[in-house]
N, C-alpha and C. Protein backbone atom coordinates (compact mmCIF):
# COMPACT_ATOMS: atom_id res chain seq x y z
N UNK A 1 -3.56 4.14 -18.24
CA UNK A 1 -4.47 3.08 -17.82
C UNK A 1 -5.86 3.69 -17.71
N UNK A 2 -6.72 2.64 -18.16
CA UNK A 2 -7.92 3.27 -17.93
C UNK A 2 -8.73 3.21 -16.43
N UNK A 3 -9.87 3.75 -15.96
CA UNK A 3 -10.22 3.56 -14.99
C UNK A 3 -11.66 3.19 -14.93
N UNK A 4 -11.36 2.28 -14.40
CA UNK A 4 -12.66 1.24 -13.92
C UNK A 4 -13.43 1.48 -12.16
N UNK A 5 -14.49 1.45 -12.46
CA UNK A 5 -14.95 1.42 -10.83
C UNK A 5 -15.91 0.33 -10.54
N UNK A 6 -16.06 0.37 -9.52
CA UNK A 6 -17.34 -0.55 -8.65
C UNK A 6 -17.75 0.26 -7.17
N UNK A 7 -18.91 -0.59 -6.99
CA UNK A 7 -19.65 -0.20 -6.19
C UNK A 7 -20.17 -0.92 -4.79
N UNK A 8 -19.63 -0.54 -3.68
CA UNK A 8 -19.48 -1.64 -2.44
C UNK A 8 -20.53 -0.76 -1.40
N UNK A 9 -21.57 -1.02 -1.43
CA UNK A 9 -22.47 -0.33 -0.35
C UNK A 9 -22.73 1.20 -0.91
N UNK A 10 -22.01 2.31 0.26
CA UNK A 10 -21.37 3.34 -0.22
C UNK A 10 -20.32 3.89 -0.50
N UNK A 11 -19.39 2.77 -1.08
CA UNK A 11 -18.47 3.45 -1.31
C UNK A 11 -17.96 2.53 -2.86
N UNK A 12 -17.54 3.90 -3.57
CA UNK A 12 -16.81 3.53 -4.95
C UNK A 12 -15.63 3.31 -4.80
N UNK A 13 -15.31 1.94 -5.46
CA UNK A 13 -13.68 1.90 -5.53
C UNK A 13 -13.36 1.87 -7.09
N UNK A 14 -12.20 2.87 -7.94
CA UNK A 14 -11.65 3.66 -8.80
C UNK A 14 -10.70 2.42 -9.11
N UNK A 15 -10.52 2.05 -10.09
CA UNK A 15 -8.92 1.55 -10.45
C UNK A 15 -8.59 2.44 -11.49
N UNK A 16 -7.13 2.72 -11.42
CA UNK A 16 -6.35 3.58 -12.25
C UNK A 16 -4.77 3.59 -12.27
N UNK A 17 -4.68 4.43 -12.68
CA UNK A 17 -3.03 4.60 -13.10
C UNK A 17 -2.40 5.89 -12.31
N UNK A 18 -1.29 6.80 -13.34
CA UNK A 18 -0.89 7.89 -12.94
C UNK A 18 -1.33 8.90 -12.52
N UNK A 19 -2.90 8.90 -13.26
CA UNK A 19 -3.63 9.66 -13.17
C UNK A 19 -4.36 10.12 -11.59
N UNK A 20 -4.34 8.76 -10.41
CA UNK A 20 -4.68 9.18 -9.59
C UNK A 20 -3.60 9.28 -8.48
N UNK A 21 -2.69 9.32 -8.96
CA UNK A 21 -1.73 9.87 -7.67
C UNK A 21 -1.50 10.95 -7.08
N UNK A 22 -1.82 12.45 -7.34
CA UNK A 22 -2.20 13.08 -6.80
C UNK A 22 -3.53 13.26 -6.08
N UNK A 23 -4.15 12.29 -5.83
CA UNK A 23 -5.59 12.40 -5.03
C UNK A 23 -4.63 11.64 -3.99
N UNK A 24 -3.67 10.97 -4.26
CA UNK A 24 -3.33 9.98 -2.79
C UNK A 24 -2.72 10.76 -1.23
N UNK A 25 -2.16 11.93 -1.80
CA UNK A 25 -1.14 12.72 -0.56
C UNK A 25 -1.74 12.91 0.16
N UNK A 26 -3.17 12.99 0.43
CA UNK A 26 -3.89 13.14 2.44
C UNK A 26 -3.69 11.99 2.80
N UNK A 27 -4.30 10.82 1.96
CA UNK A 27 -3.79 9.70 2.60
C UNK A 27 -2.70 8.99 2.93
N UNK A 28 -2.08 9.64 2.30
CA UNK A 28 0.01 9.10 2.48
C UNK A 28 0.42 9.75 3.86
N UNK A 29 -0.26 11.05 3.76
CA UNK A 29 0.15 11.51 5.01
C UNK A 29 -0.09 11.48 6.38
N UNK A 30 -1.55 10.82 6.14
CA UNK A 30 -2.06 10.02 7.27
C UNK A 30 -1.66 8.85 8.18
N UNK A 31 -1.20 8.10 6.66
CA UNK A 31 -0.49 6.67 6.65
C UNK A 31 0.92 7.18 7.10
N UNK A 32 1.82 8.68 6.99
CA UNK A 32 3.07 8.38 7.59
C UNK A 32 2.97 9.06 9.12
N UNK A 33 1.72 9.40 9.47
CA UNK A 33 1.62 10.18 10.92
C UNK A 33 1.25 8.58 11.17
N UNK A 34 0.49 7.64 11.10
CA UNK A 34 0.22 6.40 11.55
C UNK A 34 1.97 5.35 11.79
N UNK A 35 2.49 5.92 10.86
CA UNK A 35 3.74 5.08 11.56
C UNK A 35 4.43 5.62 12.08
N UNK A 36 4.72 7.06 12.64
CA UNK A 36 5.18 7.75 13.48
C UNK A 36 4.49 7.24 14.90
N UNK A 37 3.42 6.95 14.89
CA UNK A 37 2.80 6.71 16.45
C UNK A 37 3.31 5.26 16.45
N UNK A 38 2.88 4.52 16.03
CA UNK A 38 3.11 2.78 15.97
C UNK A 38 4.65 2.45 15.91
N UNK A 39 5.84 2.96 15.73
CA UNK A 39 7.09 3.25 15.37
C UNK A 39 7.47 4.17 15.78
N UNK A 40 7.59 5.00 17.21
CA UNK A 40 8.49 6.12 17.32
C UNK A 40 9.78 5.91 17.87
N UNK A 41 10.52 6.92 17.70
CA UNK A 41 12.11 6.55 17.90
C UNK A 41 12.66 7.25 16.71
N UNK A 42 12.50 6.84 15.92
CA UNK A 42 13.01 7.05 14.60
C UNK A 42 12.98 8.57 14.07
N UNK A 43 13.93 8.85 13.24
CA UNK A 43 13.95 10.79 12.76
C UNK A 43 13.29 9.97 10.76
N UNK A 44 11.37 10.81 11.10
CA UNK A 44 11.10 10.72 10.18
C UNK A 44 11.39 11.96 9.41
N UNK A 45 10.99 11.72 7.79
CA UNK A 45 11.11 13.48 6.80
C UNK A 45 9.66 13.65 7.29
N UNK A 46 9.57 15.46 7.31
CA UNK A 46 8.45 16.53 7.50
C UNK A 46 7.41 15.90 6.30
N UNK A 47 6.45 15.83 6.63
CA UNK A 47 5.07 15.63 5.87
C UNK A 47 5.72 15.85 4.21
N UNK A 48 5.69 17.12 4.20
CA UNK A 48 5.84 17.37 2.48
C UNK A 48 6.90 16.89 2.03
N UNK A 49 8.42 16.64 2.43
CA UNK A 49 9.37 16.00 2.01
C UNK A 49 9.19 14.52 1.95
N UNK A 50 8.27 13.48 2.78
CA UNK A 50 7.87 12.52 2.77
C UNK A 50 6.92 12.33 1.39
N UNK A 51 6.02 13.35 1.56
CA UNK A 51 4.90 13.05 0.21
C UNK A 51 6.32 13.15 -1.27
N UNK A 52 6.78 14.20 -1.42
CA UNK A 52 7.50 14.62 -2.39
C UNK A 52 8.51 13.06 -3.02
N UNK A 53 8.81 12.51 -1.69
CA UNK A 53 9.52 11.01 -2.15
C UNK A 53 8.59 9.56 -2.17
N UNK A 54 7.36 9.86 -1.72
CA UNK A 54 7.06 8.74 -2.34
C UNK A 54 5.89 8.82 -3.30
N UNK A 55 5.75 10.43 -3.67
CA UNK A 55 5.09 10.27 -5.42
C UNK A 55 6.06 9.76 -6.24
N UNK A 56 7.30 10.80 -6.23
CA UNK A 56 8.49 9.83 -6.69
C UNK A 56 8.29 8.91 -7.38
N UNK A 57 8.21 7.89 -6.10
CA UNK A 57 8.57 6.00 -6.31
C UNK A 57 7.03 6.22 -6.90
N UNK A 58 5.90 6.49 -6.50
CA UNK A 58 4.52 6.12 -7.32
C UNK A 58 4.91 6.14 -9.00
N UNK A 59 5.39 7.41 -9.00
CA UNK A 59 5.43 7.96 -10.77
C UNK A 59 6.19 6.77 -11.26
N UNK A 60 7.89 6.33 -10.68
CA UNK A 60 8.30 5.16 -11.12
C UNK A 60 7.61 3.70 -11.38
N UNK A 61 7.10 3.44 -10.04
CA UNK A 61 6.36 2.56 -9.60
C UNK A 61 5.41 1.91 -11.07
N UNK A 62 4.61 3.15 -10.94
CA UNK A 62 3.31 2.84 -11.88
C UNK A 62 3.60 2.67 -12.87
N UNK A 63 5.00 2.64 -13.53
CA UNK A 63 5.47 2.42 -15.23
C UNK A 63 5.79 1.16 -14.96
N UNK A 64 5.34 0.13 -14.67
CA UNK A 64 5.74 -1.24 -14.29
C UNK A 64 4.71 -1.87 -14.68
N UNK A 65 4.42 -2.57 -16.10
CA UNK A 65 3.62 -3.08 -16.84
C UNK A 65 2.62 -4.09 -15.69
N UNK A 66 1.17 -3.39 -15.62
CA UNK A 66 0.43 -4.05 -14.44
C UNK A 66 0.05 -3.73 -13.13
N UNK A 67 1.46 -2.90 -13.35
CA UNK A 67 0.77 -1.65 -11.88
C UNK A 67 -0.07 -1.05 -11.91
N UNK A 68 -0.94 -1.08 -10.30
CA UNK A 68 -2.20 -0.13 -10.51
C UNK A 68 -2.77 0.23 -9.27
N UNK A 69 -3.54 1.01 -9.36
CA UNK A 69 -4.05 2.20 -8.08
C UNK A 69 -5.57 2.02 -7.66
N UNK A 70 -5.78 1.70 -6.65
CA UNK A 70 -6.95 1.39 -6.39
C UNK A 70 -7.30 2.55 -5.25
N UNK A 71 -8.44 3.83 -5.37
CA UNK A 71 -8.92 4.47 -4.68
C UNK A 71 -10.23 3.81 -4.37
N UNK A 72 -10.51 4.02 -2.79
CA UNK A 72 -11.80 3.75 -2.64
C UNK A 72 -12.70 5.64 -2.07
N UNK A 73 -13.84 5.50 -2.53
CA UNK A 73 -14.00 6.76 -2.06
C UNK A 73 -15.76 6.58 -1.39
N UNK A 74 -15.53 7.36 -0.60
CA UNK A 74 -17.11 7.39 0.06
C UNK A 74 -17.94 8.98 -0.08
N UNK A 75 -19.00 9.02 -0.64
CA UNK A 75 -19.69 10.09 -0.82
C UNK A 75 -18.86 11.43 -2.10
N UNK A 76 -17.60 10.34 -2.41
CA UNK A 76 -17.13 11.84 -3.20
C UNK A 76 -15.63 11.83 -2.80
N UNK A 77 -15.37 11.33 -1.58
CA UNK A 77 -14.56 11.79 -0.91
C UNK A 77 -13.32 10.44 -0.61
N UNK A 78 -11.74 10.47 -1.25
CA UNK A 78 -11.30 9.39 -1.10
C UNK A 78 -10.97 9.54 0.51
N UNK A 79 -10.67 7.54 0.84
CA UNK A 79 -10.69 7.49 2.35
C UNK A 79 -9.82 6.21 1.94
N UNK A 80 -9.57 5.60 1.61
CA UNK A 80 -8.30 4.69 1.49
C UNK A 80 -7.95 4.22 -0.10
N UNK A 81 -6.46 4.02 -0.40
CA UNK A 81 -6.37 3.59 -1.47
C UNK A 81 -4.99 1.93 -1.35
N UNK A 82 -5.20 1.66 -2.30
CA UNK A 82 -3.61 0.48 -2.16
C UNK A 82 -2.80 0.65 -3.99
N UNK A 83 -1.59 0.49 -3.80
CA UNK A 83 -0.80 0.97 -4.57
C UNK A 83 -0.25 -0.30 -4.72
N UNK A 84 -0.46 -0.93 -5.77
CA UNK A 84 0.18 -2.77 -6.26
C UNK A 84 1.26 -2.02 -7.54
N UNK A 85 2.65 -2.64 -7.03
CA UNK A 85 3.19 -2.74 -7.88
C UNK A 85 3.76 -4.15 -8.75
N UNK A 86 3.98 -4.29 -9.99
CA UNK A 86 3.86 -5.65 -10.32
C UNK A 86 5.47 -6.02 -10.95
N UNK A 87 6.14 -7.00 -10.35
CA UNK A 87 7.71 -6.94 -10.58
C UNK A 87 7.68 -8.19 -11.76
N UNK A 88 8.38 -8.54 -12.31
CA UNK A 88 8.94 -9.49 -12.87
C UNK A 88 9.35 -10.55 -12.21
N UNK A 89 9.37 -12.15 -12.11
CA UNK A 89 9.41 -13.19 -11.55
C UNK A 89 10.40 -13.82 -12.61
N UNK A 90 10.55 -15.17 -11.84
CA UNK A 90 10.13 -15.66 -10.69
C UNK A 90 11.48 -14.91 -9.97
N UNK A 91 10.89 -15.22 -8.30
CA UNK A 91 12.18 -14.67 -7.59
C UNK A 91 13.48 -15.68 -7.03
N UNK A 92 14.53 -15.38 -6.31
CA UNK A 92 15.68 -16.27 -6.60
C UNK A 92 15.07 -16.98 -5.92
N UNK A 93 14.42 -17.03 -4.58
CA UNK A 93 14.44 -17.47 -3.00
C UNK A 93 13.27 -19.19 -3.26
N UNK A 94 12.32 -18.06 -3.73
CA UNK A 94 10.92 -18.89 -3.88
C UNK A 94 10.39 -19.29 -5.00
N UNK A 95 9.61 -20.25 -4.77
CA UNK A 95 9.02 -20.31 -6.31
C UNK A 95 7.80 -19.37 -6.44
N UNK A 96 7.61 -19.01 -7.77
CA UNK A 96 6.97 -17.89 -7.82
C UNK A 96 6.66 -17.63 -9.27
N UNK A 97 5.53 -17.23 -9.64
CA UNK A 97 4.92 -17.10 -10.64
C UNK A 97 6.31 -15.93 -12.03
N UNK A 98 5.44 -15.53 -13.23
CA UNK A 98 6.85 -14.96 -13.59
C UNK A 98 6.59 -13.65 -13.66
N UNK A 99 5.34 -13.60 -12.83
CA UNK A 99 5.12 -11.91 -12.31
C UNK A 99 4.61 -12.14 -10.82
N UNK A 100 5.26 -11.54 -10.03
CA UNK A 100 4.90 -10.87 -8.74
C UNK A 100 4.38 -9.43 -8.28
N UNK A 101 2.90 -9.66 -7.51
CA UNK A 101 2.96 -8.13 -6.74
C UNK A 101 3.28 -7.48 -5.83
N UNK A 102 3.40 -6.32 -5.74
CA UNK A 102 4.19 -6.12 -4.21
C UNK A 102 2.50 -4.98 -3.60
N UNK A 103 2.39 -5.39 -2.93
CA UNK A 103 1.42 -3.91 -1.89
C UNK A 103 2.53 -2.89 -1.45
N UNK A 104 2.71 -1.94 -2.12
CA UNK A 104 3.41 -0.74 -1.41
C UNK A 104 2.82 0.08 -0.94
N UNK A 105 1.88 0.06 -0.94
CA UNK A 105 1.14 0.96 0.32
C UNK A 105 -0.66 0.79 -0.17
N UNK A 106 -0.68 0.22 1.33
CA UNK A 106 -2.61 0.47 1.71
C UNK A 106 -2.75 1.31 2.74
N UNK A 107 -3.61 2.39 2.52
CA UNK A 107 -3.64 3.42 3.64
C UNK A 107 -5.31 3.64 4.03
N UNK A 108 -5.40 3.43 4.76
CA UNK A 108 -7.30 3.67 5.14
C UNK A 108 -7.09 5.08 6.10
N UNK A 109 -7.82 6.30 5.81
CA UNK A 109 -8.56 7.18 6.48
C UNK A 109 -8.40 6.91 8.19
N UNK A 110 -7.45 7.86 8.90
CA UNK A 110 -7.85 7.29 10.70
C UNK A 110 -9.96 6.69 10.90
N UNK A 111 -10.69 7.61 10.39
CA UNK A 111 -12.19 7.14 10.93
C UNK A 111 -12.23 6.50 10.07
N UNK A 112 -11.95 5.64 8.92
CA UNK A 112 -12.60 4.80 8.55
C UNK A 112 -11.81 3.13 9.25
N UNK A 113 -10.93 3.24 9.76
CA UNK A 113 -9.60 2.29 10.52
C UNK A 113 -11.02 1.29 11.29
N UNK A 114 -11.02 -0.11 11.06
CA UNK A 114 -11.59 -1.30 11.65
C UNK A 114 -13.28 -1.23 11.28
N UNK A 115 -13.36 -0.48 10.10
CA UNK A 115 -14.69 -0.65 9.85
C UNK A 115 -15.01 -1.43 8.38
N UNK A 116 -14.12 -2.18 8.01
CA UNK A 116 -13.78 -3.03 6.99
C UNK A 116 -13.06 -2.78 5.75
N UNK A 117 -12.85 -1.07 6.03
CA UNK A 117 -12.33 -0.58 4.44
C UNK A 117 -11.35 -1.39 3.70
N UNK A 118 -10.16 -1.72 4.78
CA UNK A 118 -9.09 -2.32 4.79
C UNK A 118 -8.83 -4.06 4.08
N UNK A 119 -10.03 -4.31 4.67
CA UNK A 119 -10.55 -5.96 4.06
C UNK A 119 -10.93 -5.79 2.03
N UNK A 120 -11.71 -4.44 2.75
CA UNK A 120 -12.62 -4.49 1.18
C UNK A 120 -11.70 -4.30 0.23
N UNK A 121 -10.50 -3.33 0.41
CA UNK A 121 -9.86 -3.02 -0.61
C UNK A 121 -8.74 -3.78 -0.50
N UNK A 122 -8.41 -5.20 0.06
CA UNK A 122 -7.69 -5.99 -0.21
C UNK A 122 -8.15 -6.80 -0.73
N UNK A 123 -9.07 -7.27 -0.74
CA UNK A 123 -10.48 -8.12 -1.70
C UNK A 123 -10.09 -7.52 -2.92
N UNK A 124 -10.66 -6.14 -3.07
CA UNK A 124 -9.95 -5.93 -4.70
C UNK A 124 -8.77 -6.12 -5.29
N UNK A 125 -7.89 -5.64 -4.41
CA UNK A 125 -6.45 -6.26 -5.04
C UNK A 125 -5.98 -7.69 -5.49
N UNK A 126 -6.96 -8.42 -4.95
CA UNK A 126 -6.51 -10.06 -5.06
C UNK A 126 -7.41 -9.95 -6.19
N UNK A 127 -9.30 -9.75 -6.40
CA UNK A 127 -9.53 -9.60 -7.53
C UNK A 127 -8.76 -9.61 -8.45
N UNK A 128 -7.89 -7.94 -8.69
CA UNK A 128 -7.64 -8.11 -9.54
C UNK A 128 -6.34 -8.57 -9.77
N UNK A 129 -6.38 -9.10 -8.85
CA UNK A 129 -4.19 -10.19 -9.59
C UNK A 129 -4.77 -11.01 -10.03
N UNK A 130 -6.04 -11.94 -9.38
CA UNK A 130 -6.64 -12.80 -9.93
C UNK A 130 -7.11 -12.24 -11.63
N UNK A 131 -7.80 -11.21 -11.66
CA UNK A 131 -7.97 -11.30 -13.54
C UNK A 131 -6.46 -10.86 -14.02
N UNK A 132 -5.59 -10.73 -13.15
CA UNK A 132 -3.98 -10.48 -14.16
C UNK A 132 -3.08 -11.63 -14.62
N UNK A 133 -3.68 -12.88 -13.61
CA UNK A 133 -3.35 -13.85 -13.54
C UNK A 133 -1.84 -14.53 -12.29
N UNK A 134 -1.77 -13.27 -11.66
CA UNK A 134 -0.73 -13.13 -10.59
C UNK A 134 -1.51 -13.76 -9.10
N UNK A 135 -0.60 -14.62 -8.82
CA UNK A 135 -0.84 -15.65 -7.52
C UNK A 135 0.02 -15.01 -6.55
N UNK A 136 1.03 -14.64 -6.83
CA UNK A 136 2.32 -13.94 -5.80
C UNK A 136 1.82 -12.66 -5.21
N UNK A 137 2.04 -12.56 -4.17
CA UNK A 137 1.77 -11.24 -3.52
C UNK A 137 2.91 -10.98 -2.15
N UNK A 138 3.14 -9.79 -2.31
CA UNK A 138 4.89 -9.32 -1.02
C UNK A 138 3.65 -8.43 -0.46
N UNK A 139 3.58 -8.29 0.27
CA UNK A 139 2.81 -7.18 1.93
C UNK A 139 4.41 -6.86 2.73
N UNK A 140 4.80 -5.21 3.03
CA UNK A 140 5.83 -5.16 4.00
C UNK A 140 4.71 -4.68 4.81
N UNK A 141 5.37 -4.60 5.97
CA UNK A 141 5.04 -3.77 7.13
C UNK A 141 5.61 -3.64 8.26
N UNK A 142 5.29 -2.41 9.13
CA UNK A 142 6.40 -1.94 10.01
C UNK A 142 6.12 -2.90 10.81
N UNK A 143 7.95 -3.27 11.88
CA UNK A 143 7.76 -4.37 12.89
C UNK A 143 6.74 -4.05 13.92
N UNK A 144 6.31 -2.68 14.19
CA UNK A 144 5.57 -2.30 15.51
C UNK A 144 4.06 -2.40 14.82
N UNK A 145 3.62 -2.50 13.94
CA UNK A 145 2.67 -2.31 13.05
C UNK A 145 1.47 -3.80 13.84
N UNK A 146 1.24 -4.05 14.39
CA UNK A 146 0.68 -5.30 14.75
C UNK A 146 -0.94 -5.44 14.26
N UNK A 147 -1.55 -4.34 13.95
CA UNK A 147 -2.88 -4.39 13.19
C UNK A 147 -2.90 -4.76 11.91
N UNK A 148 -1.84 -3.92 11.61
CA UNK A 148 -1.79 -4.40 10.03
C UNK A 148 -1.25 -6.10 9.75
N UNK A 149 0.03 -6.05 10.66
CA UNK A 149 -0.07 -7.72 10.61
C UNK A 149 -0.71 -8.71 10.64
N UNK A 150 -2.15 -8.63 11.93
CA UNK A 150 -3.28 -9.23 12.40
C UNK A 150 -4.15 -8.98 10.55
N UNK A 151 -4.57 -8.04 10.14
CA UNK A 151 -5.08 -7.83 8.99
C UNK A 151 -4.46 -9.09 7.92
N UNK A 152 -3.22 -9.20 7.67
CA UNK A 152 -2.82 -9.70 6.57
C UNK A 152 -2.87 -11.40 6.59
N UNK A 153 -2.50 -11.37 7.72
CA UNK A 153 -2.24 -12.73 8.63
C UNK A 153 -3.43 -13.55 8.29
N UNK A 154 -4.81 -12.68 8.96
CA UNK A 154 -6.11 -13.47 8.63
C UNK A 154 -6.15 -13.38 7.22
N UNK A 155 -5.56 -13.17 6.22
CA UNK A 155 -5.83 -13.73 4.83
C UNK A 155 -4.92 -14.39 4.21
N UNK A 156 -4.39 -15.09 5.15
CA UNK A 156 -3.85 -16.39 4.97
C UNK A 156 -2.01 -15.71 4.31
N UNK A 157 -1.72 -14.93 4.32
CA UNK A 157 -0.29 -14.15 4.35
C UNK A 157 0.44 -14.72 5.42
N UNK A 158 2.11 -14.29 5.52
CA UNK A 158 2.55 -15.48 6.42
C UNK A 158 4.06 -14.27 6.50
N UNK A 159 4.73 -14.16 7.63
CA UNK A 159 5.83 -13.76 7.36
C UNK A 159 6.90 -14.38 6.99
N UNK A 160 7.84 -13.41 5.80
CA UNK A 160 8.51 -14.32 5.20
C UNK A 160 10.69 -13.53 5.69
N UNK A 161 10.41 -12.29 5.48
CA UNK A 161 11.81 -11.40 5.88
C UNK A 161 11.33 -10.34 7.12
N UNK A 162 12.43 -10.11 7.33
CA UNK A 162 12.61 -8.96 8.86
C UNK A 162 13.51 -8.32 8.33
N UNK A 163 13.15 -6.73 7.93
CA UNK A 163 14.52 -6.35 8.18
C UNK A 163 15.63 -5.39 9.37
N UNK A 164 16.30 -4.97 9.25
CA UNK A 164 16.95 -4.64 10.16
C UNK A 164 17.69 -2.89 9.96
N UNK A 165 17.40 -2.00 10.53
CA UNK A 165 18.69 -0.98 9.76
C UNK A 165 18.46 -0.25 10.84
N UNK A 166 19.89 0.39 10.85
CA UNK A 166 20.14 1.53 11.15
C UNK A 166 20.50 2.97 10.70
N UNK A 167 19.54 4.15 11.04
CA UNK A 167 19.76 5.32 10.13
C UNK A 167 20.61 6.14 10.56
N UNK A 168 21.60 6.56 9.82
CA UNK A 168 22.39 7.52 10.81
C UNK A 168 21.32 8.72 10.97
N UNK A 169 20.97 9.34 10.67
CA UNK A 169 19.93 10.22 10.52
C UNK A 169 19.01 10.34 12.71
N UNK A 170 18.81 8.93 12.93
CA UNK A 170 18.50 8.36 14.22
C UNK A 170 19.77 8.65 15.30
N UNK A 171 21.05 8.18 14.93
CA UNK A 171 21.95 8.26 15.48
C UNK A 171 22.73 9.91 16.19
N UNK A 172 22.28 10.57 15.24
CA UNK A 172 22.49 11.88 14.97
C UNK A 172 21.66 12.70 15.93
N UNK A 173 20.45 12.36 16.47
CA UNK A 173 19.71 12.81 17.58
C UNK A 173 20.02 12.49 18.57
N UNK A 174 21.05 11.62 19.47
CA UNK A 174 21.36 11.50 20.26
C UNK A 174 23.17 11.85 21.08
């Protein structure tokens, strides 16, 4: 994929492919110390075994005709990105276009957190489903997660599943 940018104040936002998934692991890792605080209880994997599984799913991910990577960067320096993956439609449940996206991960920088990054680079993502021609959009997020909910909520997003599990992995610590 090629990569396209724009320009929001000071900060550039990148669209791309495979190519930028290794710029993403500070921010993945930020984003999994952020759900360790907002979510504790749980036996997460060590930083690098965490990054190691979800380049993984990125590398898979991004071979999904339409998938794409949006870095935003300030001065040089990336500070949040969102990772759209684009599934095949329609789905059983809902009606739904005959491509759907999923957000698998938006991660903003701890200092850049409530200073709009989060808005801006969801603005782009709808951009661009809008030039893909994709109306469908899936957002997960953790149940304790209540910012990010408040975030999605005000853009007119709605909850639709809960899920539920238990890890033995959790069980095993006690």
């Amino acid at each position: 994929m090629s990569q396209a940018s724009r320009t929001h104040g000071d900060i550039t936002l990148r669209k791309g492919g495979a190519e930028l998934i290794d710029l993403l692991e500070p921010l993945w890792l930020a984003l999994h110390e952020h759900h360790q605080s907002v979510q504790p209880g749980f036996a997460y994997f060590p930083d690098e075994r965490s990054w190691e599984l979800r380049r993984s799913c990125y590398q898979r991910w991004i071979q999904e005709e339409g998938s794409f990577i949006l870095v935003a960067e300030r001065h040089g320096r990336a500070v949040a990105y969102a990772f759209v993956e684009i599934h095949s439609g329609p789905d059983d449940t809902w009606v739904t276009g005959s491509r759907i996206a999923e957000l698998q991960t938006l991660s903003v920088a701890p200092a850049e957190r409530g200073n709009g990054v989060g808005t801006l680079m969801l603005d782009a993502v709808d951009d661009e489903l809008t030039r893909l021609g994709i109306g469908d959009l899936l957002i997960g997020t953790l149940a304790a997660n209540s910012g990010a909910q408040r975030l999605y909520e005000r853009r007119g997003l709605r909850p639709v599943l809960m899920y539920y599990a238990r890890f033995s992995a959790d069980r095993e610590k006690h």
